[in-house]
C-alpha atoms as a PDB file:
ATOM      1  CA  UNK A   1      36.453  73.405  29.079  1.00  0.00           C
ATOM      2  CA  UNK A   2      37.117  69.861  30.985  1.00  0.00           C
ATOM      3  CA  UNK A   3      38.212  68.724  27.296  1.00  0.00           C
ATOM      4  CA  UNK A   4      40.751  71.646  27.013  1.00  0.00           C
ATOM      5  CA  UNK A   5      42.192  70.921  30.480  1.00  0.00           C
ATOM      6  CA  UNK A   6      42.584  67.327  30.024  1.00  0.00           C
ATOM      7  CA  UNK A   7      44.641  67.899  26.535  1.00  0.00           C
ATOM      8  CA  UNK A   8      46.569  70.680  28.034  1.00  0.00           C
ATOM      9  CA  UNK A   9      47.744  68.364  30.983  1.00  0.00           C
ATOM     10  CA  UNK A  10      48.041  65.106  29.232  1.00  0.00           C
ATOM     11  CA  UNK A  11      51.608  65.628  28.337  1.00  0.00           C
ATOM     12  CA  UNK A  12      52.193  65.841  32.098  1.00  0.00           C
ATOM     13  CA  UNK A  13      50.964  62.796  32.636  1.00  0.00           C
ATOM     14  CA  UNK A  14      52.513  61.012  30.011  1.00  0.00           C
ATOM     15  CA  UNK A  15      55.834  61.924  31.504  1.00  0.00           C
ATOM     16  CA  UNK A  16      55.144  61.344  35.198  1.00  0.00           C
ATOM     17  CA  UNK A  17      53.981  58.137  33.610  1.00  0.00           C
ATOM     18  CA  UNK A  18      57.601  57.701  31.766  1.00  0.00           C
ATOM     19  CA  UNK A  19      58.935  58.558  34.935  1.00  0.00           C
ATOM     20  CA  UNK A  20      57.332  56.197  36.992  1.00  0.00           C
ATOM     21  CA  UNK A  21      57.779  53.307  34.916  1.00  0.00           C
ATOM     22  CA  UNK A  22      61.563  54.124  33.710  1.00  0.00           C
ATOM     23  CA  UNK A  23      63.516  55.322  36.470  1.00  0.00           C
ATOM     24  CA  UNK A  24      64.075  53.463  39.896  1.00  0.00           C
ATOM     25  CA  UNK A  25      65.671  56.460  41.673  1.00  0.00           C
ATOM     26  CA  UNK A  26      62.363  58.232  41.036  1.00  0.00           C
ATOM     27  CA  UNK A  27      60.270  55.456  42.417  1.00  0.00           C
ATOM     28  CA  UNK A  28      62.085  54.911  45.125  1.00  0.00           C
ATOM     29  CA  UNK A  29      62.076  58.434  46.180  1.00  0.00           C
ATOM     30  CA  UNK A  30      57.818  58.452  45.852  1.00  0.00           C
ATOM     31  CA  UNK A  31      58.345  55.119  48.137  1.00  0.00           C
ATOM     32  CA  UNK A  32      60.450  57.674  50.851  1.00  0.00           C
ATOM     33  CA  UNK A  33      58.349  60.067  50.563  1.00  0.00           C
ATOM     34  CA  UNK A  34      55.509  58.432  51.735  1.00  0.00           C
ATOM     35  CA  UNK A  35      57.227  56.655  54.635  1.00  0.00           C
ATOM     36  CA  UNK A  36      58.167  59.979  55.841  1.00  0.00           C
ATOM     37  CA  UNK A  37      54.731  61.714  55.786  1.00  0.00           C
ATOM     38  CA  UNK A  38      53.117  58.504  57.640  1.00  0.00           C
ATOM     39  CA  UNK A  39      56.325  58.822  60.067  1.00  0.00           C
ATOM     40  CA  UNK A  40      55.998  62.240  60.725  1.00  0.00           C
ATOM     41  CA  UNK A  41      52.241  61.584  61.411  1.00  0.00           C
ATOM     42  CA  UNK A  42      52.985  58.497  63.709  1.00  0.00           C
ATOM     43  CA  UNK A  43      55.538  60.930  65.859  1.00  0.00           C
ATOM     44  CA  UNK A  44      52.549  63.876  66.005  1.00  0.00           C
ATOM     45  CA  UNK A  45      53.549  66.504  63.898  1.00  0.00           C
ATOM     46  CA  UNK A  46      51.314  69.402  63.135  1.00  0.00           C
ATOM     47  CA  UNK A  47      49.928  70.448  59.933  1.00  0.00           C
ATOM     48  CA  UNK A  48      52.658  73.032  59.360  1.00  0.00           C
ATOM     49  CA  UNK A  49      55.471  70.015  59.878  1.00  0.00           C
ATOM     50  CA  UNK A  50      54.005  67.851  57.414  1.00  0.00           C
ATOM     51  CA  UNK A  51      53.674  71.001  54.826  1.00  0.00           C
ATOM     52  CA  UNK A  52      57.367  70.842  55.200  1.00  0.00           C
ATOM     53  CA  UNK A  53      58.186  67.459  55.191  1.00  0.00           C
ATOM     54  CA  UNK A  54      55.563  67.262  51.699  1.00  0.00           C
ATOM     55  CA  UNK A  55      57.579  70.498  50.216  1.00  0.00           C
ATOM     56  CA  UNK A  56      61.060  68.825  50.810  1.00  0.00           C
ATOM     57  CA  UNK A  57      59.807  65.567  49.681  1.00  0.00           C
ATOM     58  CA  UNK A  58      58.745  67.680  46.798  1.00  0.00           C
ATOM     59  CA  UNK A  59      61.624  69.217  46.444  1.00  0.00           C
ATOM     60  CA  UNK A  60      63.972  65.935  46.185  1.00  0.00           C
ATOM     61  CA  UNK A  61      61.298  64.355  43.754  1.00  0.00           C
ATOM     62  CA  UNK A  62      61.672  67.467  41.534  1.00  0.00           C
ATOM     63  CA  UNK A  63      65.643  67.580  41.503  1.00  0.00           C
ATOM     64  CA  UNK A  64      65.857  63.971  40.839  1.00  0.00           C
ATOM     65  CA  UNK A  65      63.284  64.259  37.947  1.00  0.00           C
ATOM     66  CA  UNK A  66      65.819  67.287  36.701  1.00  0.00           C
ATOM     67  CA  UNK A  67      68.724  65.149  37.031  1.00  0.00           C
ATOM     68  CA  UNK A  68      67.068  62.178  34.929  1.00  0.00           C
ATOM     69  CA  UNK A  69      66.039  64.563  32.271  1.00  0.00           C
ATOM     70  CA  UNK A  70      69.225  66.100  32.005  1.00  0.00           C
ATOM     71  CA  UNK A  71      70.837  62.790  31.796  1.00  0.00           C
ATOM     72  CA  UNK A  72      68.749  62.035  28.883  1.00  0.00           C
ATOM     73  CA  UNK A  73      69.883  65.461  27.023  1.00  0.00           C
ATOM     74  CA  UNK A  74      73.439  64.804  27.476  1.00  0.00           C
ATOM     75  CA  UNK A  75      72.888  61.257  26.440  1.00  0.00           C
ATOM     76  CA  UNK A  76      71.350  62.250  23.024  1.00  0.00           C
ATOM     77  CA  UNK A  77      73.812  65.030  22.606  1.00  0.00           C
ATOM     78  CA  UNK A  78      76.994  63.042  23.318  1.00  0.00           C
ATOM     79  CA  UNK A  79      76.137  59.442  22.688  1.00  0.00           C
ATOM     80  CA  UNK A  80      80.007  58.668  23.330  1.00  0.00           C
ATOM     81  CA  UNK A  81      81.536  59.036  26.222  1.00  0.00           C
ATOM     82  CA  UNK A  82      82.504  63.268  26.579  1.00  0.00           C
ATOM     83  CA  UNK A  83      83.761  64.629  29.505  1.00  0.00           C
ATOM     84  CA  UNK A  84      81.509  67.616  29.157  1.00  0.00           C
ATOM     85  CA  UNK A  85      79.049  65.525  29.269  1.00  0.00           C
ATOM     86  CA  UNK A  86      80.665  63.233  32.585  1.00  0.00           C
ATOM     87  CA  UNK A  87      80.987  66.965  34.217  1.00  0.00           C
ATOM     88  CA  UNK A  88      77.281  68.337  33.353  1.00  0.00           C
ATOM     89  CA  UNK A  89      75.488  64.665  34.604  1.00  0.00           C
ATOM     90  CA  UNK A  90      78.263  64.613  37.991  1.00  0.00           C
ATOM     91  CA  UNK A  91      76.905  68.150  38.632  1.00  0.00           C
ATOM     92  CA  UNK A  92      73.126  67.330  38.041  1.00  0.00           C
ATOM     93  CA  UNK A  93      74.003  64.366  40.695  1.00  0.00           C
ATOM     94  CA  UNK A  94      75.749  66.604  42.834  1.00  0.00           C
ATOM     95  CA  UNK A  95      72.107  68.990  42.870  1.00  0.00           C
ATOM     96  CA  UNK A  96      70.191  65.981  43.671  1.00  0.00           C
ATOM     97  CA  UNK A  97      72.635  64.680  46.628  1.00  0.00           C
ATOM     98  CA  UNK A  98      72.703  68.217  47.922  1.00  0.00           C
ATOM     99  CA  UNK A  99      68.584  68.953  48.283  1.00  0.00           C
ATOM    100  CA  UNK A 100      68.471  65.216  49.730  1.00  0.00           C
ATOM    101  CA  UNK A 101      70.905  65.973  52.716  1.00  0.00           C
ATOM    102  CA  UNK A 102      69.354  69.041  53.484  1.00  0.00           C
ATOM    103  CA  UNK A 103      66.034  67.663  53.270  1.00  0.00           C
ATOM    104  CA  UNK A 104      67.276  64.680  56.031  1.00  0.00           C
ATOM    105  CA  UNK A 105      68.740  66.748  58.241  1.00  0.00           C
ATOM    106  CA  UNK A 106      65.781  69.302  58.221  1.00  0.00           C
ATOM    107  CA  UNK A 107      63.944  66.414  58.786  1.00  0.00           C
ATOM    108  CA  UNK A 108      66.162  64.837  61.980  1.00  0.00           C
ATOM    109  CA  UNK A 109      65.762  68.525  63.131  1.00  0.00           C
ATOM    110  CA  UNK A 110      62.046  68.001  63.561  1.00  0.00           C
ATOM    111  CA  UNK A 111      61.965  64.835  64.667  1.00  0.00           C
ATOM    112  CA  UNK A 112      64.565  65.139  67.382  1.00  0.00           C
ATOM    113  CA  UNK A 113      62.062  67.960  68.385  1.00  0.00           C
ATOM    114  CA  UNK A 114      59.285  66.093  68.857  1.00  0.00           C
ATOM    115  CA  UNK A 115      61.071  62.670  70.296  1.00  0.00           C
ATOM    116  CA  UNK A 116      63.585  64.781  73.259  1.00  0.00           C
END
């Protein structure tokens, strides 16, 4: 069984391994992440906060991921320069900047909360 589960998820981990050691944007959103969960324990928030401060975080870690992995299609596809390709990685980008702001200002919503 334990064999099973580790060959089922070792693909997983060799990526989140790629990841890690590959892209900077990912890393330094891991390095934000964790800032903001010992922040948001330093200010006092309750469990439920920091569920949603770890599900946002989550949430910008994932999109990013997305965006570097559809960088890397369009890069194989169109190993020239394509606009199709400039449009599809600008969108991808776009995604990425998009759950990040929300994700801050969520976040300046709770804190303001807690520190007026």
């Amino acid at each position: 069984m334990l064999k099973w589960l580790i060959h089922k998820f070792y693909p997983a981990f060799v990526g989140l391994k790629d990841f890690l050691s590959t892209e900077r944007s990912v890393r330094i959103q891991i390095y934000i992440t964790i800032c903001a969960l010992f922040g948001a324990y330093i200010i006092g928030f309750d469990y439920y906060e920091m569920l949603v401060v770890a599900v946002l975080c989550t949430i910008v870690i994932c999109a990013e991921c997305c965006n570097t992995l559809f960088e890397w299609l369009m890069d194989a596809m169109y190993p020239e320069v394509h606009p199709l390709a400039k449009r599809m990685k600008d969108g991808a980008a776009g995604f990425v900047l998009v759950a990040s702001l929300m994700s801050f200002i969520i976040g300046m919503i709770m804190v303001l909360r807690h520190i007026l």
